[in-house]
PDB file of N, CA and C in Angstrom:
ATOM      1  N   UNK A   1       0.857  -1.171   0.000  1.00  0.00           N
ATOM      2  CA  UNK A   1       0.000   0.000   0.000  1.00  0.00           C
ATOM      3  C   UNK A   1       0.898   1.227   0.000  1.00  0.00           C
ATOM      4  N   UNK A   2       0.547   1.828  -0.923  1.00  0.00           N
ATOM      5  CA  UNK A   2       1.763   3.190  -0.882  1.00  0.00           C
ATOM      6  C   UNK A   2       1.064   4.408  -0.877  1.00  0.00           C
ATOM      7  N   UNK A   3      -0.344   4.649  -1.041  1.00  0.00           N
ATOM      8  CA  UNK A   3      -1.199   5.529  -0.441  1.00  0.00           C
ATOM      9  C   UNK A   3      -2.703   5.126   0.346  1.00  0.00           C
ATOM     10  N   UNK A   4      -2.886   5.517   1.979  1.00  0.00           N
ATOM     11  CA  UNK A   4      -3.789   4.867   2.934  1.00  0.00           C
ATOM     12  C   UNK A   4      -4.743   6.218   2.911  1.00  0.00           C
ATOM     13  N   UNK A   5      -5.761   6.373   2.961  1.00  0.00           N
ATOM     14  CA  UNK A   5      -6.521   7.291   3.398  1.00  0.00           C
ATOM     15  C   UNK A   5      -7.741   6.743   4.340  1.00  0.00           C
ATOM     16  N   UNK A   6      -7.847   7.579   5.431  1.00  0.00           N
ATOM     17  CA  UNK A   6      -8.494   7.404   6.056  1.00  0.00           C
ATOM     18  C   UNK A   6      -9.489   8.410   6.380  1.00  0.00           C
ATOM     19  N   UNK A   7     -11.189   8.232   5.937  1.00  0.00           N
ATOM     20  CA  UNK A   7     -11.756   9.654   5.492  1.00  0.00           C
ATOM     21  C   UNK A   7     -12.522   9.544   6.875  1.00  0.00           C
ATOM     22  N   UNK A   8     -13.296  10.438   7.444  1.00  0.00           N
ATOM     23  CA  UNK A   8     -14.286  10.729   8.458  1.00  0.00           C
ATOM     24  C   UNK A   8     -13.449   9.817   9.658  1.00  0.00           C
ATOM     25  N   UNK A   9     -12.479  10.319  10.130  1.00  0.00           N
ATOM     26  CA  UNK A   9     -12.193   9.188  11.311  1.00  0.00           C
ATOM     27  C   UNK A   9     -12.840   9.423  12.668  1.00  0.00           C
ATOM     28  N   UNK A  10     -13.844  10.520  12.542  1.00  0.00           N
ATOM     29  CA  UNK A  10     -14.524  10.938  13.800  1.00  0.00           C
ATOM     30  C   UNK A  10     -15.416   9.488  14.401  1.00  0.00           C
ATOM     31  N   UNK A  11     -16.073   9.097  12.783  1.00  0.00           N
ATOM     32  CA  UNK A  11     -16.524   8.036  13.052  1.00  0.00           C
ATOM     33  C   UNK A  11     -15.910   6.633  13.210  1.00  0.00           C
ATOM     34  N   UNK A  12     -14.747   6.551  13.060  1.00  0.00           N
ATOM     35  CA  UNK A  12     -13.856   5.563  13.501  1.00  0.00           C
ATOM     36  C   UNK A  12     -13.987   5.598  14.891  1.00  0.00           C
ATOM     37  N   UNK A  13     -13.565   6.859  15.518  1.00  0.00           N
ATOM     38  CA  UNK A  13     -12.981   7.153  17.089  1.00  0.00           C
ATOM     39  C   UNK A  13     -14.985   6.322  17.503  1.00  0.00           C
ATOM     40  N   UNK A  14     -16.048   6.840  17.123  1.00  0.00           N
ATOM     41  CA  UNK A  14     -16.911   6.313  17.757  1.00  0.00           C
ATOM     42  C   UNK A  14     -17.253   4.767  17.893  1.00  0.00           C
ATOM     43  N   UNK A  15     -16.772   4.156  16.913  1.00  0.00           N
ATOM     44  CA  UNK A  15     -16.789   2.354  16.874  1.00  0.00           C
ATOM     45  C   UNK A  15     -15.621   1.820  17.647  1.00  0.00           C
ATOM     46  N   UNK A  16     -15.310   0.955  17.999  1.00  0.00           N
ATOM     47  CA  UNK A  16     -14.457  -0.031  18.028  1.00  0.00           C
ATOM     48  C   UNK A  16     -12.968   0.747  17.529  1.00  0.00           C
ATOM     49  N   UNK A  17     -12.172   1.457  18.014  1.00  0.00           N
ATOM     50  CA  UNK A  17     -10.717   2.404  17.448  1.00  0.00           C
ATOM     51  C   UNK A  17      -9.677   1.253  17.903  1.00  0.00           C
ATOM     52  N   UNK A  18      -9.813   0.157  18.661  1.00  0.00           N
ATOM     53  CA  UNK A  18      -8.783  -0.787  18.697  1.00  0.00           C
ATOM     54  C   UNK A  18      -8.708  -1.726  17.537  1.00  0.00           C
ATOM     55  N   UNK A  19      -9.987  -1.379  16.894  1.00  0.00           N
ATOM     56  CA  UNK A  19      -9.785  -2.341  15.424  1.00  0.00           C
ATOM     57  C   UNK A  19      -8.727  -1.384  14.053  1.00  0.00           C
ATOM     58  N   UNK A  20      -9.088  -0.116  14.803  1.00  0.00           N
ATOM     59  CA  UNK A  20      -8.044   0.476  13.567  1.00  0.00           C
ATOM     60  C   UNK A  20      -6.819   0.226  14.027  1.00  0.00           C
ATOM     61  N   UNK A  21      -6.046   0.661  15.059  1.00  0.00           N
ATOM     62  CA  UNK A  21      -4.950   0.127  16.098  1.00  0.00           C
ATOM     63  C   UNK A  21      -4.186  -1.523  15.014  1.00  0.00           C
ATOM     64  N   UNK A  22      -5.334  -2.062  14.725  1.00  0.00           N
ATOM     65  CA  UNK A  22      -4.922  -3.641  14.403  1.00  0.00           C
ATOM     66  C   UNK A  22      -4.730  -3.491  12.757  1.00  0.00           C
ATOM     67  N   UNK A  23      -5.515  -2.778  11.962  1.00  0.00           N
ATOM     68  CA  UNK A  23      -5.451  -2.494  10.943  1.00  0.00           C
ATOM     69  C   UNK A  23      -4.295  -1.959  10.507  1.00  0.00           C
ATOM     70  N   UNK A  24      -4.118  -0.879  11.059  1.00  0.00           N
ATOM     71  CA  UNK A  24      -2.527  -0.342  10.636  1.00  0.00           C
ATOM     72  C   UNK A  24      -1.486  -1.033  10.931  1.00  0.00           C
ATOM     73  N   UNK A  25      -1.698  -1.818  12.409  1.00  0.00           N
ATOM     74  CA  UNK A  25      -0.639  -2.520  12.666  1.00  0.00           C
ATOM     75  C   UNK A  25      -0.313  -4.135  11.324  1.00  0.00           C
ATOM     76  N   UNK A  26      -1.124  -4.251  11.178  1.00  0.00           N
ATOM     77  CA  UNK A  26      -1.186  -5.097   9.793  1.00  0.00           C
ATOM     78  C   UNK A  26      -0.666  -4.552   8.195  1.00  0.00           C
ATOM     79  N   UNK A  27      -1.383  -3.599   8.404  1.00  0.00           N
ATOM     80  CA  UNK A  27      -0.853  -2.800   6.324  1.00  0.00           C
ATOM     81  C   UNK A  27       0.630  -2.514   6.309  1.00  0.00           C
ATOM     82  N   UNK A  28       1.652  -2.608   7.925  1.00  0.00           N
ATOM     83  CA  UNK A  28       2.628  -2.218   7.918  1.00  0.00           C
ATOM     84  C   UNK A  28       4.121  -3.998   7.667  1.00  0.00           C
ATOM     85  N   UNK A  29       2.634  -4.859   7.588  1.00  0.00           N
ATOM     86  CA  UNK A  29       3.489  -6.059   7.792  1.00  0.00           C
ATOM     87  C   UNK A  29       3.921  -6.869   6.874  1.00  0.00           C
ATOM     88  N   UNK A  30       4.803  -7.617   6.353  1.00  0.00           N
ATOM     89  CA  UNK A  30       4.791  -8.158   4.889  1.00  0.00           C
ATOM     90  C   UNK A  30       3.773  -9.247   4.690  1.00  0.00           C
ATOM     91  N   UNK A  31       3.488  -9.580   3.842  1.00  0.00           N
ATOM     92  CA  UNK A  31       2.821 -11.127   3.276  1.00  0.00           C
ATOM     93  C   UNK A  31       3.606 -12.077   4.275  1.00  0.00           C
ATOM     94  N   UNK A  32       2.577 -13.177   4.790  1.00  0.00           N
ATOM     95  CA  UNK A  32       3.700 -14.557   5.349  1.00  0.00           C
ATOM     96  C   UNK A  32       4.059 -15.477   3.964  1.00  0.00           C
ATOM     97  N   UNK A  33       3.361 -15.177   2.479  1.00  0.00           N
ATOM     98  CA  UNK A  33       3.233 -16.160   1.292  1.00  0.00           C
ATOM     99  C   UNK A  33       3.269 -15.268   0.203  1.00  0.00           C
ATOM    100  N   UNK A  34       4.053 -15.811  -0.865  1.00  0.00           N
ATOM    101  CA  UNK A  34       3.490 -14.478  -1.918  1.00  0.00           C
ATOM    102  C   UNK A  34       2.764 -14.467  -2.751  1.00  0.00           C
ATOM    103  N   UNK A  35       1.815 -16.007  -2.552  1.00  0.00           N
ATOM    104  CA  UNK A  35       0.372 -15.964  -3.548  1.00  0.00           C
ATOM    105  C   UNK A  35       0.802 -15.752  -4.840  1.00  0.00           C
ATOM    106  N   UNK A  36       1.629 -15.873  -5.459  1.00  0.00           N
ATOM    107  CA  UNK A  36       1.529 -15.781  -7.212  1.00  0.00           C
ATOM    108  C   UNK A  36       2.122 -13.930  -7.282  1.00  0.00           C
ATOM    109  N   UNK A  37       2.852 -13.783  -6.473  1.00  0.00           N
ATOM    110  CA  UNK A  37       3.156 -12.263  -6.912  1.00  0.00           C
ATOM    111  C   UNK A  37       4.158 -12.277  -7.225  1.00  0.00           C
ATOM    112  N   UNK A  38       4.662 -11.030  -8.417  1.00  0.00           N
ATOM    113  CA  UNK A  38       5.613 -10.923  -9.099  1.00  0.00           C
ATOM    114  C   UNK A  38       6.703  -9.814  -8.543  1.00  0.00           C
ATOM    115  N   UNK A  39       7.809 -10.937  -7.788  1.00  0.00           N
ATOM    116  CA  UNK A  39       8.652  -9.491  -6.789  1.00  0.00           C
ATOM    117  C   UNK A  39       9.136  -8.953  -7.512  1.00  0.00           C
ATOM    118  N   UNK A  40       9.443  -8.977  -8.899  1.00  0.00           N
ATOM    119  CA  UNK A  40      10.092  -7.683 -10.114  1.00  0.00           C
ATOM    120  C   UNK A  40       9.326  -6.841 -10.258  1.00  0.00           C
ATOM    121  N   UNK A  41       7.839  -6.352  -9.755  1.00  0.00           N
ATOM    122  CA  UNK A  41       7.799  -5.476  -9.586  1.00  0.00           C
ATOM    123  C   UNK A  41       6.978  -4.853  -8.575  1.00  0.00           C
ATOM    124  N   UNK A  42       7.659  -5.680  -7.377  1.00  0.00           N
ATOM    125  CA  UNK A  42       7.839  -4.526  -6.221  1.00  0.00           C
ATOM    126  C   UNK A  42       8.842  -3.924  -5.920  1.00  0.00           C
ATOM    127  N   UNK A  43       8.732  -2.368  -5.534  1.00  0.00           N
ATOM    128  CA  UNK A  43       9.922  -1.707  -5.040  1.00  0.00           C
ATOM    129  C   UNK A  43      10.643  -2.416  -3.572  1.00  0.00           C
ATOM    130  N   UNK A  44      12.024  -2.251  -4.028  1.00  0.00           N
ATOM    131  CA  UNK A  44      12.920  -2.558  -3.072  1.00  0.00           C
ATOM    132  C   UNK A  44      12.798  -2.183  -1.609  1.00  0.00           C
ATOM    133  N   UNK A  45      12.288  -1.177  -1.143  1.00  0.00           N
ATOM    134  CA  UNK A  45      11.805  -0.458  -0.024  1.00  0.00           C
ATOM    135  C   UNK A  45      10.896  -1.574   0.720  1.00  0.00           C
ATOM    136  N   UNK A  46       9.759  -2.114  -0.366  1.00  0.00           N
ATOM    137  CA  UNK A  46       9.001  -2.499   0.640  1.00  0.00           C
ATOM    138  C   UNK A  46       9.389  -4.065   0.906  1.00  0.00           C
ATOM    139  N   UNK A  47      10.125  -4.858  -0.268  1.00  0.00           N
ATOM    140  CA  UNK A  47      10.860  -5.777   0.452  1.00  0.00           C
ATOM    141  C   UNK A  47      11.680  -6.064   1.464  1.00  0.00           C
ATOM    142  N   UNK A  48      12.565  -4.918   1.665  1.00  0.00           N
ATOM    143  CA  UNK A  48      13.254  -4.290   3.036  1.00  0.00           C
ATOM    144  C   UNK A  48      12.713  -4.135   4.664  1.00  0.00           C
ATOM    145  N   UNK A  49      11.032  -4.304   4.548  1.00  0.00           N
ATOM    146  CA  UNK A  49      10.450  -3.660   5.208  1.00  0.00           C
ATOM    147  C   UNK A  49      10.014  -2.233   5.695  1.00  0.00           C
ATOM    148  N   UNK A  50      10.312  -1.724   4.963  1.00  0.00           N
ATOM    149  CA  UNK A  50      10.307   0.038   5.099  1.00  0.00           C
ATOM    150  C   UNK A  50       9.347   0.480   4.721  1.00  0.00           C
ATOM    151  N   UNK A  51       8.216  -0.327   3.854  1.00  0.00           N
ATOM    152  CA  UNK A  51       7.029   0.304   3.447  1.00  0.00           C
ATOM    153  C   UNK A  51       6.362   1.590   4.806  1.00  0.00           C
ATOM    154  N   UNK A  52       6.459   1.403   5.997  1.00  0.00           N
ATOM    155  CA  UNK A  52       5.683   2.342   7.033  1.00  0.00           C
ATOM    156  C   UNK A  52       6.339   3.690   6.929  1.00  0.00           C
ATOM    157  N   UNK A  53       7.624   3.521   5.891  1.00  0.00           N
ATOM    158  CA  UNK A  53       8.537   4.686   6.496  1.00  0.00           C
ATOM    159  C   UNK A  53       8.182   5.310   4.967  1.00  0.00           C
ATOM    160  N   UNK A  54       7.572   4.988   3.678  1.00  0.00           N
ATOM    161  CA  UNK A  54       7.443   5.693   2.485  1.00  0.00           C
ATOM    162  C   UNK A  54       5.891   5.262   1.948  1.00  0.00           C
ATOM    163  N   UNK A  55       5.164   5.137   2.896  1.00  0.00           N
ATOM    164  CA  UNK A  55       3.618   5.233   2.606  1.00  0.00           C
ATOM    165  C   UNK A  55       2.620   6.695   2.889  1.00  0.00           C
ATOM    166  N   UNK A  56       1.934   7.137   1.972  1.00  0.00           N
ATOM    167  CA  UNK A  56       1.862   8.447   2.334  1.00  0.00           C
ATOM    168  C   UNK A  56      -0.183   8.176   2.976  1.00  0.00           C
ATOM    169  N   UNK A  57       0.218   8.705   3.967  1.00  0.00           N
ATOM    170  CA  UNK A  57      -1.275   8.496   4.685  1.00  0.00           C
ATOM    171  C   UNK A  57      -1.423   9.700   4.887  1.00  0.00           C
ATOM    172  N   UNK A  58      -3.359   9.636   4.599  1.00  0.00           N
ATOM    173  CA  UNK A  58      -3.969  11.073   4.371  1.00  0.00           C
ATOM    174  C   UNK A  58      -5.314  10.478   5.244  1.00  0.00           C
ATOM    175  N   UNK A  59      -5.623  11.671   6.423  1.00  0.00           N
ATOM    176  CA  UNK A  59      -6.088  10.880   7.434  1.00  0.00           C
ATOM    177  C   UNK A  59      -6.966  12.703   7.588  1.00  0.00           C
ATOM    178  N   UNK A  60      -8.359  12.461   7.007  1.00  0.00           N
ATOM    179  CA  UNK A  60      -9.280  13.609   7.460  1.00  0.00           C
ATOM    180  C   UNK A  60     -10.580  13.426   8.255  1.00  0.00           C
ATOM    181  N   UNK A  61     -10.180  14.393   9.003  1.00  0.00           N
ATOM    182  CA  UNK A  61     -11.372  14.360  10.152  1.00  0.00           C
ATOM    183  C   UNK A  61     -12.207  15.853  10.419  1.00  0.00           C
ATOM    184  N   UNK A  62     -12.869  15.856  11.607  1.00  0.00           N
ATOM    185  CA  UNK A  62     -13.401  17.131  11.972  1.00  0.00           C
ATOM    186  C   UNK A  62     -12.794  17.567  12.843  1.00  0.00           C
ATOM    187  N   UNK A  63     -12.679  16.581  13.627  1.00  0.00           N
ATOM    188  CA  UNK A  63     -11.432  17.078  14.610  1.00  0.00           C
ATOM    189  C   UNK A  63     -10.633  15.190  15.471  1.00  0.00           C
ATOM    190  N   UNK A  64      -9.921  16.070  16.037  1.00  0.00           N
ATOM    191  CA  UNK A  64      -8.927  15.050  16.417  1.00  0.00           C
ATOM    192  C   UNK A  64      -8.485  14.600  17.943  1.00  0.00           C
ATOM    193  N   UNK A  65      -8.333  13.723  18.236  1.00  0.00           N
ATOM    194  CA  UNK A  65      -8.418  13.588  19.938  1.00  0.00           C
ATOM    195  C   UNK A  65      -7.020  12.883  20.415  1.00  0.00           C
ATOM    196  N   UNK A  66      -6.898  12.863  21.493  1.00  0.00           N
ATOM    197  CA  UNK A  66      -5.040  12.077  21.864  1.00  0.00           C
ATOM    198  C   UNK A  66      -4.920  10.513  21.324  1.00  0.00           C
ATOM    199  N   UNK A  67      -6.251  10.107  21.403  1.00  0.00           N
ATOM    200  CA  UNK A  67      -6.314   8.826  20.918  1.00  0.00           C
ATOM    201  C   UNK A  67      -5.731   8.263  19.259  1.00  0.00           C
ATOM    202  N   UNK A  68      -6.257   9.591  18.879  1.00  0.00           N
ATOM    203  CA  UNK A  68      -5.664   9.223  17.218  1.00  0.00           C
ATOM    204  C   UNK A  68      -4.809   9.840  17.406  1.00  0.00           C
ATOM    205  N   UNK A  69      -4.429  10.624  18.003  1.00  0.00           N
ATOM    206  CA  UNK A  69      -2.416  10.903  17.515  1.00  0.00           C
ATOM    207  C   UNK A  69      -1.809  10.025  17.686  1.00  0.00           C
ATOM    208  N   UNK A  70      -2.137   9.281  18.919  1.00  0.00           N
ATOM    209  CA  UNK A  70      -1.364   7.833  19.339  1.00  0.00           C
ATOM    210  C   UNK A  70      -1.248   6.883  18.459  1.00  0.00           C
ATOM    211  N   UNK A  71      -2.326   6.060  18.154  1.00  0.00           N
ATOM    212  CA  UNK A  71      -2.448   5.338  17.026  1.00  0.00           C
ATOM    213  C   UNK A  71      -1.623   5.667  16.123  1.00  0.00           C
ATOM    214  N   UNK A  72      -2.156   7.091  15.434  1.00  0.00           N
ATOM    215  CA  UNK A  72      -1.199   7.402  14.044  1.00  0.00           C
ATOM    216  C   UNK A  72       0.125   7.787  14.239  1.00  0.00           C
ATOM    217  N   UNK A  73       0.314   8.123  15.431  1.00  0.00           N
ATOM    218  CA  UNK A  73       2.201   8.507  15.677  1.00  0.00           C
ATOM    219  C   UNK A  73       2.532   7.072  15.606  1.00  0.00           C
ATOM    220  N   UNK A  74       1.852   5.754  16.112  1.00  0.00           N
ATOM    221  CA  UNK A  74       2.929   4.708  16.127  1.00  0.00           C
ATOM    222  C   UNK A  74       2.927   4.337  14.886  1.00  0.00           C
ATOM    223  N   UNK A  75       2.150   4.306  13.974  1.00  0.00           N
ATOM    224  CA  UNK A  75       1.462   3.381  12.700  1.00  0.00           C
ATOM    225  C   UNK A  75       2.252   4.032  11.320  1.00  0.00           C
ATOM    226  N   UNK A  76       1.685   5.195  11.582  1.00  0.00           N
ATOM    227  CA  UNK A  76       2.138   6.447  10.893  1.00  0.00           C
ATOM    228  C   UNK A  76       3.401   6.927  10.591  1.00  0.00           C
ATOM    229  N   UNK A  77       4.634   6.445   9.813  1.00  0.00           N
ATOM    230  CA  UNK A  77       6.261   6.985  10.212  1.00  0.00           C
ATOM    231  C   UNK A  77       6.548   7.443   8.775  1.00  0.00           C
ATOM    232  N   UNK A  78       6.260   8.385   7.913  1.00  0.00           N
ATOM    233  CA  UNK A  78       6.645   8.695   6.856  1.00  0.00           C
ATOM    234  C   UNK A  78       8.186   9.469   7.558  1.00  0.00           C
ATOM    235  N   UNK A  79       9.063   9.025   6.272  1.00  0.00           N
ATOM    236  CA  UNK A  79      10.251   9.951   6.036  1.00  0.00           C
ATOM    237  C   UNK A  79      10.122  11.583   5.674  1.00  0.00           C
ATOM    238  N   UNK A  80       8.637  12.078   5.280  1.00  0.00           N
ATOM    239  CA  UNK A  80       8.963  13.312   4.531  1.00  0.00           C
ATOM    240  C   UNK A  80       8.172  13.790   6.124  1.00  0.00           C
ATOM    241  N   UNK A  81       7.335  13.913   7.040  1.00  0.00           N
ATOM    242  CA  UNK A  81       7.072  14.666   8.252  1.00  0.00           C
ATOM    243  C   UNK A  81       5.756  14.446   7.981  1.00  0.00           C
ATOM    244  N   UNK A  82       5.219  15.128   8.328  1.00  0.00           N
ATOM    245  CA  UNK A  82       3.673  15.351   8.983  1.00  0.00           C
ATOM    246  C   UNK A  82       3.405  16.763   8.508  1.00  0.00           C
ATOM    247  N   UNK A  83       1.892  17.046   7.987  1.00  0.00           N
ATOM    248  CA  UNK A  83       1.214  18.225   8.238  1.00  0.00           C
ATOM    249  C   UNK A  83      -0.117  17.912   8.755  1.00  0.00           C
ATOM    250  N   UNK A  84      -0.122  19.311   9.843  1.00  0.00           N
ATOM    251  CA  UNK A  84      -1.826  19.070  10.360  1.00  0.00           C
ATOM    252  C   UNK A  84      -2.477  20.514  10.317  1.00  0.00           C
ATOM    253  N   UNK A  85      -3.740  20.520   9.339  1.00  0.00           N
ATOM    254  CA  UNK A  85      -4.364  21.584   9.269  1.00  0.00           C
ATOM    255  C   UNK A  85      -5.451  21.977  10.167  1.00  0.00           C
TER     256      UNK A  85
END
């Protein structure tokens, strides 16, 4: 996954937010099998494991609470920084 968006997360924070917790902690993990996939053309990065560090996540809400910074500070590690509007 090399772009995640996550739209209305207000309504995330109101369901079940330990299921997103598990979600991210997953999109950050490799395959245990590679099912018929062709590693010539995946980038080298994410064979490395580094995909968490060059995935660009776009995460809009209404507003935002300590709970999702947490989540997304651990989940969340792009190389280029963070903006929050």
């Amino acid at each position: 996954v090399e772009v995640m968006v996550i739209d209305q997360l207000e309504y995330h924070l109101m369901q079940n937010f330990s299921h997103m917790d598990t979600v991210l902690g997953a999109v950050n993990q490799q395959p245990l099998r590679p099912r018929g996939a062709d590693f010539t053309r995946v980038r080298d990065y994410f064979l490395d494991g580094h995909q968490k560090l060059f995935r660009q996540t776009i995460v809009m809400s209404s507003h935002m609470t300590p709970e999702a910074n947490s989540v997304l500070g651990r989940h969340c590690l792009n190389v280029r920084g963070l903006v929050k509007t």
